[in-house]
N, C-alpha and C. Protein backbone atom coordinates (compact mmCIF):
# COMPACT_ATOMS: atom_id res chain seq x y z
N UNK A 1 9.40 -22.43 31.83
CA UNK A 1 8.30 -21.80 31.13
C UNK A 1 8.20 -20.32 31.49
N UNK A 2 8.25 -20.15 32.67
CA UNK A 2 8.57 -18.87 32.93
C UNK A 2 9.34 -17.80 33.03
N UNK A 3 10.44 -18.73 32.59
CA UNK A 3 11.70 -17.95 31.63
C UNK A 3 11.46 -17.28 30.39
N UNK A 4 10.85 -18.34 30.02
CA UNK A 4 10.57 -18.26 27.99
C UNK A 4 9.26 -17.09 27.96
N UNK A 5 8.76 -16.62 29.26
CA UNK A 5 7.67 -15.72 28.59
C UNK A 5 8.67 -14.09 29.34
N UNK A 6 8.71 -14.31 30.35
CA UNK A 6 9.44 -13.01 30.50
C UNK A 6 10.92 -12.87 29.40
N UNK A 7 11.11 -13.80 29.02
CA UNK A 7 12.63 -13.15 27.77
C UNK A 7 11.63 -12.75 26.57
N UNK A 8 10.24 -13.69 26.03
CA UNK A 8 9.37 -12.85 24.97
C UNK A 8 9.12 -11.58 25.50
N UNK A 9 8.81 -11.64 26.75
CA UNK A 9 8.25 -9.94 27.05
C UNK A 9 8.96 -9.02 26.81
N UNK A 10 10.34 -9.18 27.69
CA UNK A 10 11.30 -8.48 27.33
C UNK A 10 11.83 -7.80 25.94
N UNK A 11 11.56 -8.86 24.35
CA UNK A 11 12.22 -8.52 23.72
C UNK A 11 11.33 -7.91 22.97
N UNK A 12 9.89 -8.48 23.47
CA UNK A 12 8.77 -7.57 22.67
C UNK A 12 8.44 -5.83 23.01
N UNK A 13 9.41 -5.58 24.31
CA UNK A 13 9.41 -4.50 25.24
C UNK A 13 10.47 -3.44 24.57
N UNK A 14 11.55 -4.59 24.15
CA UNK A 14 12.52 -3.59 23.30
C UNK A 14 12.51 -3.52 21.82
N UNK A 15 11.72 -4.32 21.21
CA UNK A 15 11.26 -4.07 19.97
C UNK A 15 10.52 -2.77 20.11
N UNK A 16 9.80 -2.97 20.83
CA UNK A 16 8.80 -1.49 20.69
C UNK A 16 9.40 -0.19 20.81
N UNK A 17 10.42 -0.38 21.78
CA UNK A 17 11.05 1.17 22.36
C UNK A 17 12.10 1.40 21.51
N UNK A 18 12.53 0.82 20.38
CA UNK A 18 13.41 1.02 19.24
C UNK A 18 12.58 1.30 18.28
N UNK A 19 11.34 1.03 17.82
CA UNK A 19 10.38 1.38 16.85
C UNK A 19 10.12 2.64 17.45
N UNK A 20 9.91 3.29 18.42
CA UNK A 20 8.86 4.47 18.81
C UNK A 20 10.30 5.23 19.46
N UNK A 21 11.45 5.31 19.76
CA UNK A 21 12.39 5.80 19.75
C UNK A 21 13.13 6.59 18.97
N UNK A 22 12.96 6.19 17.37
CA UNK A 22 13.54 6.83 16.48
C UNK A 22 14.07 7.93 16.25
N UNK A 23 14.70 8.81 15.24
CA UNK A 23 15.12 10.27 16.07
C UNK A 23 13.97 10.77 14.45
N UNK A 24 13.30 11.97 15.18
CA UNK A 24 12.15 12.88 13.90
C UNK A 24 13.25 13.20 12.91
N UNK A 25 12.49 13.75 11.56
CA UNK A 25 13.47 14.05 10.82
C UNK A 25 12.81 15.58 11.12
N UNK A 26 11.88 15.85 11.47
CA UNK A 26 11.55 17.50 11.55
C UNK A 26 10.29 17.65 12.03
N UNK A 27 9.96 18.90 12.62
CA UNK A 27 8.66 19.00 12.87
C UNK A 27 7.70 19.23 12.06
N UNK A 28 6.98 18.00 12.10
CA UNK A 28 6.60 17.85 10.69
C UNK A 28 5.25 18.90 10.26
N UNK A 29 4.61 19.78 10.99
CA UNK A 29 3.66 20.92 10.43
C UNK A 29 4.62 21.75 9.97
N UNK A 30 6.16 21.83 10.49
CA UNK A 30 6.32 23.04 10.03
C UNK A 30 7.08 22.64 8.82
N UNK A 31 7.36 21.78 8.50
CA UNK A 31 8.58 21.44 7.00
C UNK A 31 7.47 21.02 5.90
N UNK A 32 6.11 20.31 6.49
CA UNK A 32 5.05 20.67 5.63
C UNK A 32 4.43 21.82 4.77
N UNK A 33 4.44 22.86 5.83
CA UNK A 33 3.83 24.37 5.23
C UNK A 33 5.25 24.94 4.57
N UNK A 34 6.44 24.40 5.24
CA UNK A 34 7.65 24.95 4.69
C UNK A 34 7.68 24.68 3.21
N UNK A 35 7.46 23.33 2.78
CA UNK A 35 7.68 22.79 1.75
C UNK A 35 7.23 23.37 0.53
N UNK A 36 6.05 24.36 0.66
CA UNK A 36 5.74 24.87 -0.77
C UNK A 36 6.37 26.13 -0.99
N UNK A 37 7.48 26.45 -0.12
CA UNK A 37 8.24 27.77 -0.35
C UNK A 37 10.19 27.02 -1.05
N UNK A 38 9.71 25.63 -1.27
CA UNK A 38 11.06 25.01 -1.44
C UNK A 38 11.79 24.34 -0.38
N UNK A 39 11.56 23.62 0.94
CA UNK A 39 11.85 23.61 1.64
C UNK A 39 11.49 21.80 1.26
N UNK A 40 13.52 21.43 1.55
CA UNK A 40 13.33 19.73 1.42
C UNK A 40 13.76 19.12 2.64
N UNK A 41 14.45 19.65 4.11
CA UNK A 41 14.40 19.42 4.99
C UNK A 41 14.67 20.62 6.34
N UNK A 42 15.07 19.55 7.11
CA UNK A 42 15.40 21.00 8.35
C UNK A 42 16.19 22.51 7.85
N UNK A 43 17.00 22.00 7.10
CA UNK A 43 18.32 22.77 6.82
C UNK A 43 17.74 24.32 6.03
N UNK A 44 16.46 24.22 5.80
CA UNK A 44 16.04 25.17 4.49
C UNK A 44 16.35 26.43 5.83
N UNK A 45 15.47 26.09 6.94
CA UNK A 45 16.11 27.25 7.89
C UNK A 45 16.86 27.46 9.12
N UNK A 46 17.59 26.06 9.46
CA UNK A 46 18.54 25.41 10.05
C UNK A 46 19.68 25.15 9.48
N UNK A 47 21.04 25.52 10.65
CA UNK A 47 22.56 24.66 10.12
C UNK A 47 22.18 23.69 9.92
N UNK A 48 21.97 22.77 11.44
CA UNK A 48 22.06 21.69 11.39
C UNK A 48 21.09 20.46 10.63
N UNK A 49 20.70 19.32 10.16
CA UNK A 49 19.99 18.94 9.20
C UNK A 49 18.89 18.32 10.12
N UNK A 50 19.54 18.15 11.73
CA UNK A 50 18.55 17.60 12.99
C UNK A 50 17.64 18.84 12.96
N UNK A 51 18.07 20.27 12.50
CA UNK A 51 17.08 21.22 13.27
C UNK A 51 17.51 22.07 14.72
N UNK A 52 16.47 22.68 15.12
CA UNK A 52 16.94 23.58 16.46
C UNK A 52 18.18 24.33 16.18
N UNK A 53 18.43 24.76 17.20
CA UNK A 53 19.74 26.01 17.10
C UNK A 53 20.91 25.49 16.39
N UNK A 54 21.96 26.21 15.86
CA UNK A 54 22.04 27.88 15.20
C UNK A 54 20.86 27.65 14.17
N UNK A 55 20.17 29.16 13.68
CA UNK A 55 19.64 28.81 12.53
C UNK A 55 20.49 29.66 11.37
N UNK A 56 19.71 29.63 10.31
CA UNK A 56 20.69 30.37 9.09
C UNK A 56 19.86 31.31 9.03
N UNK A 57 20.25 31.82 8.05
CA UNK A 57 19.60 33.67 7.32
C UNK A 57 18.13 33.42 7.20
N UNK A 58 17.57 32.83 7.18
CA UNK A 58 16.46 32.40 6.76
C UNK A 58 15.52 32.10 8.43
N UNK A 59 16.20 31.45 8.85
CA UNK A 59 15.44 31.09 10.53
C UNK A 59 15.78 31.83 11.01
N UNK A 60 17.14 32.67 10.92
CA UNK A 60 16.95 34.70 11.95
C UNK A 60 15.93 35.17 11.61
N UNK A 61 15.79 35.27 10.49
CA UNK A 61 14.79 36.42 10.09
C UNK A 61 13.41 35.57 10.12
N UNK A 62 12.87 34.85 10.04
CA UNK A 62 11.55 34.27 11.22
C UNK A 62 11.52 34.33 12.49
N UNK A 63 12.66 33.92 13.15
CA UNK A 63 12.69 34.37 14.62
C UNK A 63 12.37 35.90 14.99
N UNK A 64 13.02 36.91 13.92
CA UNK A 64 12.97 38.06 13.95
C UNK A 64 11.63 38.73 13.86
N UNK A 65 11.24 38.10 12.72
CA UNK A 65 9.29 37.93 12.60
C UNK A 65 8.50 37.86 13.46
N UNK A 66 9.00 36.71 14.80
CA UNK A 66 7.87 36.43 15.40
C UNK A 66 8.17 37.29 16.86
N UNK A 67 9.26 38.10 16.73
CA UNK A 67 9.64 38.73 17.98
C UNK A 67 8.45 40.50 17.43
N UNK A 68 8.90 40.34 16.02
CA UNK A 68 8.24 41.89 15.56
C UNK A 68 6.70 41.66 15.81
N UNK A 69 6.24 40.45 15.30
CA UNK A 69 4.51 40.60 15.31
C UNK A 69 4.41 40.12 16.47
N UNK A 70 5.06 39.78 17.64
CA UNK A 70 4.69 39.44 19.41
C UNK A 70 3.54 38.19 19.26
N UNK A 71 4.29 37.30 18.48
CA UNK A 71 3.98 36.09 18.07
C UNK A 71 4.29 34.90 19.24
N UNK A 72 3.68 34.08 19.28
CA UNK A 72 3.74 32.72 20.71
C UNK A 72 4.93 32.33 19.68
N UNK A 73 4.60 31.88 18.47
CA UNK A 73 5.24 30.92 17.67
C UNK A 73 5.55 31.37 15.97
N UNK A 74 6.70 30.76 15.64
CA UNK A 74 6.91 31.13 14.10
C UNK A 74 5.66 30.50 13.49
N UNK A 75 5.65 30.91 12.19
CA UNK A 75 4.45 30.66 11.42
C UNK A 75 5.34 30.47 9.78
N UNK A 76 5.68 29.28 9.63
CA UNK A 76 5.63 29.15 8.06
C UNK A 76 5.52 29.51 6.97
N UNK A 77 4.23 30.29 7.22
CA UNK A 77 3.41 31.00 6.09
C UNK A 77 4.49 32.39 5.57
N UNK A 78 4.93 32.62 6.81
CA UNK A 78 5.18 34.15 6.75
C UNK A 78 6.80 34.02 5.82
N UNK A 79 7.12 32.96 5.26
CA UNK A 79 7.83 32.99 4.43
C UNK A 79 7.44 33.17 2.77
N UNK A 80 6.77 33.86 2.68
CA UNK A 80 6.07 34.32 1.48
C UNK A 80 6.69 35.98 1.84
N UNK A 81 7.08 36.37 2.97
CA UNK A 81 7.93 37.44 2.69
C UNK A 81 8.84 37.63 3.14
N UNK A 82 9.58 36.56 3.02
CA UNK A 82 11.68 36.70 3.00
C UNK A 82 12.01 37.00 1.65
N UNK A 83 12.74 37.92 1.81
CA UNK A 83 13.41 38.00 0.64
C UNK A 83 14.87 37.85 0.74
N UNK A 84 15.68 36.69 -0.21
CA UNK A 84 16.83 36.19 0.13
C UNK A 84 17.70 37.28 -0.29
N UNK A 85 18.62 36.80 0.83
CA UNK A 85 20.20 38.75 0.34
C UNK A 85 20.82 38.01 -0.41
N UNK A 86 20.98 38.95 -1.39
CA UNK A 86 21.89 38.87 -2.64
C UNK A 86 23.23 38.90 -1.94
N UNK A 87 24.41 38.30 -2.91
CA UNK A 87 25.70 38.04 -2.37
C UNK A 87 26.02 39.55 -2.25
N UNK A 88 27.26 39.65 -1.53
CA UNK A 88 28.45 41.01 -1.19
C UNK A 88 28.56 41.38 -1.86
N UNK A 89 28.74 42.67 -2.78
CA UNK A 89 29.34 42.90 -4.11
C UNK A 89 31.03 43.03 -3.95
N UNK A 90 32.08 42.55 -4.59
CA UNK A 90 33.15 42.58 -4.44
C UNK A 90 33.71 44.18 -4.86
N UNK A 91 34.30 44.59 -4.35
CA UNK A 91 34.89 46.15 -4.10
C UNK A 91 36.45 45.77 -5.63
């Protein structure tokens, strides 16, 4: 009998830590406020689709933002003034 409740415990122990383990798909205030500038996941200003470092043209120049206004933290919003670079012109 006291087998059968510590193996329930157990599996009710790892049910849980596989439910609440999961991996985020993003931080979700910021892909929220991101979202009304077009933004459908990490990647809008991230390589990678997890997020965090490298970022692309888009997450330099927020990082760059929040170094110019001596900001704690990027701010979302402030993508109401990126303006995307036009391609190279070919010579």
């Amino acid at each position: 009998m006291r087998r059968i409740k510590i193996l329930l415990s157990v599996s009710l122990l790892a049910g849980v830590i596989a439910a609440v383990a999961t991996q985020s798909v993003a931080y979700p205030p910021f892909l929220a406020q991101a979202k009304k500038f077009g933004a459908k996941d990490c990647r809008f200003c991230h390589v990678n689709p997890e997020g965090g470092a490298p970022f692309n043209d888009r997450g330099n120049w927020l990082v760059a933002e929040k170094e110019r206004r001596h900001a704690d933290a990027v701010d979302p919003a402030w993508l109401a003034g990126y303006k995307v670079k036009s391609a190279k012109k070919k010579k």
